[in-house]
N, C-alpha and C. Protein backbone atom coordinates (compact mmCIF):
# COMPACT_ATOMS: atom_id res chain seq x y z
N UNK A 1 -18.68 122.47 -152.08
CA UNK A 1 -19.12 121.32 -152.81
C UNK A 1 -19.44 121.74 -154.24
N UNK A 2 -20.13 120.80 -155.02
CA UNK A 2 -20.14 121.27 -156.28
C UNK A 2 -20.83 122.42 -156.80
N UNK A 3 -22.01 123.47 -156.11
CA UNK A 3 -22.46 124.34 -156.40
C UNK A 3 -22.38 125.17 -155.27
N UNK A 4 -21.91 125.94 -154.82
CA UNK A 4 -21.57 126.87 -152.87
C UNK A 4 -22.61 127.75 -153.83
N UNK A 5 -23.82 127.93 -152.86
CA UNK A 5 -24.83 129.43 -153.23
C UNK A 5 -24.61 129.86 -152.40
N UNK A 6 -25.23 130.75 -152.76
CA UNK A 6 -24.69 132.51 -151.20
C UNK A 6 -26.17 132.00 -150.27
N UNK A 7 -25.99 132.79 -149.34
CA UNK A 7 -27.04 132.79 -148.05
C UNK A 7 -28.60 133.17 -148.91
N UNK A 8 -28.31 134.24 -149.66
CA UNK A 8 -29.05 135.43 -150.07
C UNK A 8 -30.10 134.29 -150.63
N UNK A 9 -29.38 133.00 -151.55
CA UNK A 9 -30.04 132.56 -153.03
C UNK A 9 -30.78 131.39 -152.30
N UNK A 10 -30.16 130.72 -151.03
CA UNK A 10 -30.94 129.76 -150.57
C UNK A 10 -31.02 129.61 -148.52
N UNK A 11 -32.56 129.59 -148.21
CA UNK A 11 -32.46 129.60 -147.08
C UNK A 11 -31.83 129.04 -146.23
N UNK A 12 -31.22 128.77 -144.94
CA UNK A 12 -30.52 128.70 -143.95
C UNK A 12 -31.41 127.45 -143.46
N UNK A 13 -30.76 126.23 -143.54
CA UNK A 13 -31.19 125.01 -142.79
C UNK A 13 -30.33 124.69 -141.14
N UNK A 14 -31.36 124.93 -140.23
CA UNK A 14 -30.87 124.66 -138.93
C UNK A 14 -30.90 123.78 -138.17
N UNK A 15 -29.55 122.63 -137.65
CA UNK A 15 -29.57 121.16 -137.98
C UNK A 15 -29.35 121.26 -136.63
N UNK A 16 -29.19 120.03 -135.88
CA UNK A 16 -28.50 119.74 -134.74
C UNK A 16 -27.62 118.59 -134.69
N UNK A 17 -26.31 119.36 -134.60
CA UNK A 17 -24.89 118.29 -134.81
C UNK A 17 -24.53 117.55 -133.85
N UNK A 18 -23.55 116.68 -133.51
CA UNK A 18 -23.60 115.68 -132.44
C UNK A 18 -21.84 115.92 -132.51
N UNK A 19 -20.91 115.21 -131.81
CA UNK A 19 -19.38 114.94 -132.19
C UNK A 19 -19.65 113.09 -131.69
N UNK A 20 -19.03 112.88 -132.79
CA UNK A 20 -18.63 111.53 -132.92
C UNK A 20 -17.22 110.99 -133.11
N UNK A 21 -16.78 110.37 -133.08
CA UNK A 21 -15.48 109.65 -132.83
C UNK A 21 -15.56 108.66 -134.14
N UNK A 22 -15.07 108.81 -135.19
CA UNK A 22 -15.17 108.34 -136.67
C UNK A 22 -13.61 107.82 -136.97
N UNK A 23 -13.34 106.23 -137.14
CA UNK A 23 -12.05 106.05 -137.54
C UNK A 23 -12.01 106.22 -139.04
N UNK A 24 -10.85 107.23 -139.66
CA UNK A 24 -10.60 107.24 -141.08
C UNK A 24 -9.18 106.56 -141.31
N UNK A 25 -8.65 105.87 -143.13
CA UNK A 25 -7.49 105.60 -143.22
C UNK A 25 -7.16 106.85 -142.84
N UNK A 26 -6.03 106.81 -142.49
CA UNK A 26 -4.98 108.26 -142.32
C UNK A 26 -4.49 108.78 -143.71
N UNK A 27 -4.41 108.32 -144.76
CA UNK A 27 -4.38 108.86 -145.49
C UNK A 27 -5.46 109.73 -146.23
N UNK A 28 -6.49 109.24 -145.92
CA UNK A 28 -7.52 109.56 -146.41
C UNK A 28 -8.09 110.95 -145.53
N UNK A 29 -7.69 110.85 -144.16
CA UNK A 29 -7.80 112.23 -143.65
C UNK A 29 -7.54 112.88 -144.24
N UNK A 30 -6.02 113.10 -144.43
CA UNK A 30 -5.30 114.09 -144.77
C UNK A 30 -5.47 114.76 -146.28
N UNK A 31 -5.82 113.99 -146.92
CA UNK A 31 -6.11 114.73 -148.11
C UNK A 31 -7.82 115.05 -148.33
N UNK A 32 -8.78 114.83 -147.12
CA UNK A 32 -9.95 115.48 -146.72
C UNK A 32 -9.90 116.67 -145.82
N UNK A 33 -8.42 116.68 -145.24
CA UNK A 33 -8.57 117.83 -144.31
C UNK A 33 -8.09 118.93 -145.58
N UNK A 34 -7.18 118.55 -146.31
CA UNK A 34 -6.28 119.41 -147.17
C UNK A 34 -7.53 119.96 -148.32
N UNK A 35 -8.33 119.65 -148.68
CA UNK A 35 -9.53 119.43 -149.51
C UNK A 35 -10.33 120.68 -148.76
N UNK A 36 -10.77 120.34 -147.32
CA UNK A 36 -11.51 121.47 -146.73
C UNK A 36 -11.09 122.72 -146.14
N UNK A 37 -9.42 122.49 -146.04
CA UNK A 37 -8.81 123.49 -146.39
C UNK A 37 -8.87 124.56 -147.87
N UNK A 38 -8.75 123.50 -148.43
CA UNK A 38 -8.75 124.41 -149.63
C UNK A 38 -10.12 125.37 -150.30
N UNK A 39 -11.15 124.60 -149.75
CA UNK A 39 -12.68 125.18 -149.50
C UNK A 39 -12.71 125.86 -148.98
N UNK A 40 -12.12 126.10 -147.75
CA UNK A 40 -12.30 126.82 -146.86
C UNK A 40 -13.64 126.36 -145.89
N UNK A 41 -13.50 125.57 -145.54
CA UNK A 41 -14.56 124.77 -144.42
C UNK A 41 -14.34 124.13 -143.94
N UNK A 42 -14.80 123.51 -142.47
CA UNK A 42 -14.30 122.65 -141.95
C UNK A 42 -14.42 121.14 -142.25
N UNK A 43 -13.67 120.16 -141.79
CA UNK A 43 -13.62 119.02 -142.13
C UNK A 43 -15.30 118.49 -141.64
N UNK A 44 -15.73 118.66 -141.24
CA UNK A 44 -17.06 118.60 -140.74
C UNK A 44 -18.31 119.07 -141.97
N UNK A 45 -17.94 120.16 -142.17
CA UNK A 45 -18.51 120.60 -143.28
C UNK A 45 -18.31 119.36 -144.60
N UNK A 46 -17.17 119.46 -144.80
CA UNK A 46 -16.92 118.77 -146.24
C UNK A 46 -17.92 117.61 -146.03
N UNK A 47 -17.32 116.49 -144.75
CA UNK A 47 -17.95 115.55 -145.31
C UNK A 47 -19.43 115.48 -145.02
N UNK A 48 -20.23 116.18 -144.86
CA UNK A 48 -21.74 116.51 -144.47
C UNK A 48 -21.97 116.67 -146.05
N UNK A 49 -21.58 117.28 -146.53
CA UNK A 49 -22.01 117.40 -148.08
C UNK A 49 -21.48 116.53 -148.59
N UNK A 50 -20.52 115.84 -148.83
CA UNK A 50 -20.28 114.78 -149.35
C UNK A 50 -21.24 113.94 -149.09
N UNK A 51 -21.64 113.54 -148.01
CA UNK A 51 -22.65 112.38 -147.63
C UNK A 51 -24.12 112.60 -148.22
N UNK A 52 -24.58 113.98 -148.32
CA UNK A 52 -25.56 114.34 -148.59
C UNK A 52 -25.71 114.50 -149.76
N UNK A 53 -24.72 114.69 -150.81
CA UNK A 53 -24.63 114.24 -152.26
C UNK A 53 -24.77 112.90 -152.70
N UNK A 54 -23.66 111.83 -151.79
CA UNK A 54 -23.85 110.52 -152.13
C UNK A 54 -25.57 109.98 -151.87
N UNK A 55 -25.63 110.43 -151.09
CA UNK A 55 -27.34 110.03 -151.09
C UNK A 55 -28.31 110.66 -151.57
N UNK A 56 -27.76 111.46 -152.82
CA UNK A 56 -28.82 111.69 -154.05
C UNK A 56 -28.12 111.10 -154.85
N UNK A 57 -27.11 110.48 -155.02
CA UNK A 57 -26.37 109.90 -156.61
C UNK A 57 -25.99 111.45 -157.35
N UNK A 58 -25.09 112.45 -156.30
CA UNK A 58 -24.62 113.74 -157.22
C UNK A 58 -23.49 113.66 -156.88
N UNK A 59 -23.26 113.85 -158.10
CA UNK A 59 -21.12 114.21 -157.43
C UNK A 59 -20.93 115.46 -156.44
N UNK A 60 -20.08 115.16 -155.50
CA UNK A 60 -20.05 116.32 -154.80
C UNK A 60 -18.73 117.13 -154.89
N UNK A 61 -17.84 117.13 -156.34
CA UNK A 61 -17.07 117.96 -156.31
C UNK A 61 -17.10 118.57 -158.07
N UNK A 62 -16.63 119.85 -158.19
CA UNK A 62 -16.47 120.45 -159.63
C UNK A 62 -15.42 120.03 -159.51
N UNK A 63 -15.01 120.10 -161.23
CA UNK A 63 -13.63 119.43 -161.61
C UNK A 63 -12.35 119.71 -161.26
N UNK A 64 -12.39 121.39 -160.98
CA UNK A 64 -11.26 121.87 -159.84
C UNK A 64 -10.94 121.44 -158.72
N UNK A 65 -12.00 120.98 -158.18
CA UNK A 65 -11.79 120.76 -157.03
C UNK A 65 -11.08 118.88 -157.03
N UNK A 66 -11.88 117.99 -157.74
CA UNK A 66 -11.27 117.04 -158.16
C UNK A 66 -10.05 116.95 -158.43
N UNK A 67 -9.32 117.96 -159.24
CA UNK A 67 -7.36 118.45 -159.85
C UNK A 67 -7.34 118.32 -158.19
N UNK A 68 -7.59 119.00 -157.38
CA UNK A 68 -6.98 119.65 -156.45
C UNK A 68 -6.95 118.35 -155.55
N UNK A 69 -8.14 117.38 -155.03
CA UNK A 69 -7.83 115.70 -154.58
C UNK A 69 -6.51 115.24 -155.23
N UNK A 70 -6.83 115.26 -156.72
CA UNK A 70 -5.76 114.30 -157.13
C UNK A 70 -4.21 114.75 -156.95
N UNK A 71 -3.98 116.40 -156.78
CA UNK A 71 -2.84 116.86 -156.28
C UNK A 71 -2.74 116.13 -154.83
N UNK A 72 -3.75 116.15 -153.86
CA UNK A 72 -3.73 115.72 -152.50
C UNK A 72 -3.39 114.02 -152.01
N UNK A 73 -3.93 113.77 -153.18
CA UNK A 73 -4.01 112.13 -153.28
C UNK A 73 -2.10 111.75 -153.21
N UNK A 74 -1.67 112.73 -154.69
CA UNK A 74 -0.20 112.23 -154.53
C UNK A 74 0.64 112.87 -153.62
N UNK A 75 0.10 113.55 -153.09
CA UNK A 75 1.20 114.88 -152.17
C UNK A 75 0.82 113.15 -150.71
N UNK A 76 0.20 113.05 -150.41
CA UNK A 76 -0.22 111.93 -149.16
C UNK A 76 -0.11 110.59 -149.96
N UNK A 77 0.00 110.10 -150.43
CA UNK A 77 0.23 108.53 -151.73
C UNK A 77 -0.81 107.86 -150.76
N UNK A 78 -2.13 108.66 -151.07
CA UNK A 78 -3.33 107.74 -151.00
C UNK A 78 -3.42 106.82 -152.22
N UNK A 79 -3.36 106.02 -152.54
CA UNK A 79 -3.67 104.99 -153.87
C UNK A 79 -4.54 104.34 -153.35
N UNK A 80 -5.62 104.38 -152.50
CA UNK A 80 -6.78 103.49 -152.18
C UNK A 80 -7.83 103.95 -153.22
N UNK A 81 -9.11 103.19 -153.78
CA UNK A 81 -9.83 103.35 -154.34
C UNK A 81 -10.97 103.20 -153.85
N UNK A 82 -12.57 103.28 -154.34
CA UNK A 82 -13.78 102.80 -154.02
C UNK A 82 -13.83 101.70 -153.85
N UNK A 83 -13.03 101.28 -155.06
CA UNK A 83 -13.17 99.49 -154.55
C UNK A 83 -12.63 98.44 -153.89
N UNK A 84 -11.97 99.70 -152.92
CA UNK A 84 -11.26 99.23 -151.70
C UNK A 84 -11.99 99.03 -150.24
N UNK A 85 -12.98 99.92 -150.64
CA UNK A 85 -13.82 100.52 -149.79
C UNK A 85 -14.12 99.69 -148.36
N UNK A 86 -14.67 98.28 -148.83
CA UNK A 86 -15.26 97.45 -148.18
C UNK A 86 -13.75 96.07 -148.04
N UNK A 87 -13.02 96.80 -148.26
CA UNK A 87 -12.11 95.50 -148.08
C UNK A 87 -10.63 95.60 -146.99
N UNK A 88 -10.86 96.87 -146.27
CA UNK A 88 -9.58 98.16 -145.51
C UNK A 88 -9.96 97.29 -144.08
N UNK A 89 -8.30 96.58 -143.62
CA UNK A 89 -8.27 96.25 -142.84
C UNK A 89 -7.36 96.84 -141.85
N UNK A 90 -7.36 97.32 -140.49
CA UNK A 90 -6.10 97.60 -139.62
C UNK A 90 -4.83 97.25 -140.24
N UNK A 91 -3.54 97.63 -139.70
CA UNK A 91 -2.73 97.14 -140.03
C UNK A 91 -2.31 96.25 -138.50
N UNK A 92 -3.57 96.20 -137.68
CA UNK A 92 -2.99 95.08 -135.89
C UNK A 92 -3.92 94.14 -136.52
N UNK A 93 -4.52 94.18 -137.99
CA UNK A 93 -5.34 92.82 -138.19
C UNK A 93 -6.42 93.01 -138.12
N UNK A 94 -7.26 94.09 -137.36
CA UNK A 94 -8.59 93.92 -137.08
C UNK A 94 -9.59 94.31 -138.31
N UNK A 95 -10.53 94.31 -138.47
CA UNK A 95 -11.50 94.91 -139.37
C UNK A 95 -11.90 96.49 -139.17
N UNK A 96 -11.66 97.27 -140.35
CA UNK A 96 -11.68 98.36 -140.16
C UNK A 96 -13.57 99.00 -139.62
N UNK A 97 -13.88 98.11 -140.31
CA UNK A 97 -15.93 98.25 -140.29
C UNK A 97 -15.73 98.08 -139.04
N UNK A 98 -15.88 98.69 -138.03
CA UNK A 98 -16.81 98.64 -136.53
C UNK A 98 -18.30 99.18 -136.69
């Protein structure tokens, strides 16, 4: 995410994770899996910090890493936006919000 500190610089927070069953666009996977690939973390990881940034109002990527979405974005022709966000419906019709 936007600042990775070493172990050394900040203590070790010990959480308890769950597995959940989360529908994503498919496009939008793929250039989150390709993303935490490129981090080197798991897709699990990424979006835990992502979420945990959005809920301080911090960006959660350096600008490299941003180049590297927008390579992902066109390599997968995600063209969805934020302000799509709330408006992503199935393509059998249904509402994507469950």
């Amino acid at each position: 995410m936007a600042g990775k500190k070493s172990s050394k610089q900040v203590p070790v927070r010990e959480v308890e994770r769950i597995q959940t069953g989360v529908r994503l666009e498919k496009r939008l996977l793929k250039v989150l899996k390709g993303l935490a690939e490129y981090l080197d973390m798991s897709l699990g990881d990424l979006l835990e910090g992502i979420a945990l940034h959005a809920l301080e109002n911090k960006p959660p990527f350096k600008p490299m890493t941003l180049e590297k979405a927008a390579q992902l974005r066109r390599v997968y022709s995600l063209d969805l936006v934020a302000a799509d966000s709330h408006r992503l419906r199935d393509k059998d019709g249904s509402d994507a919000q469950r």
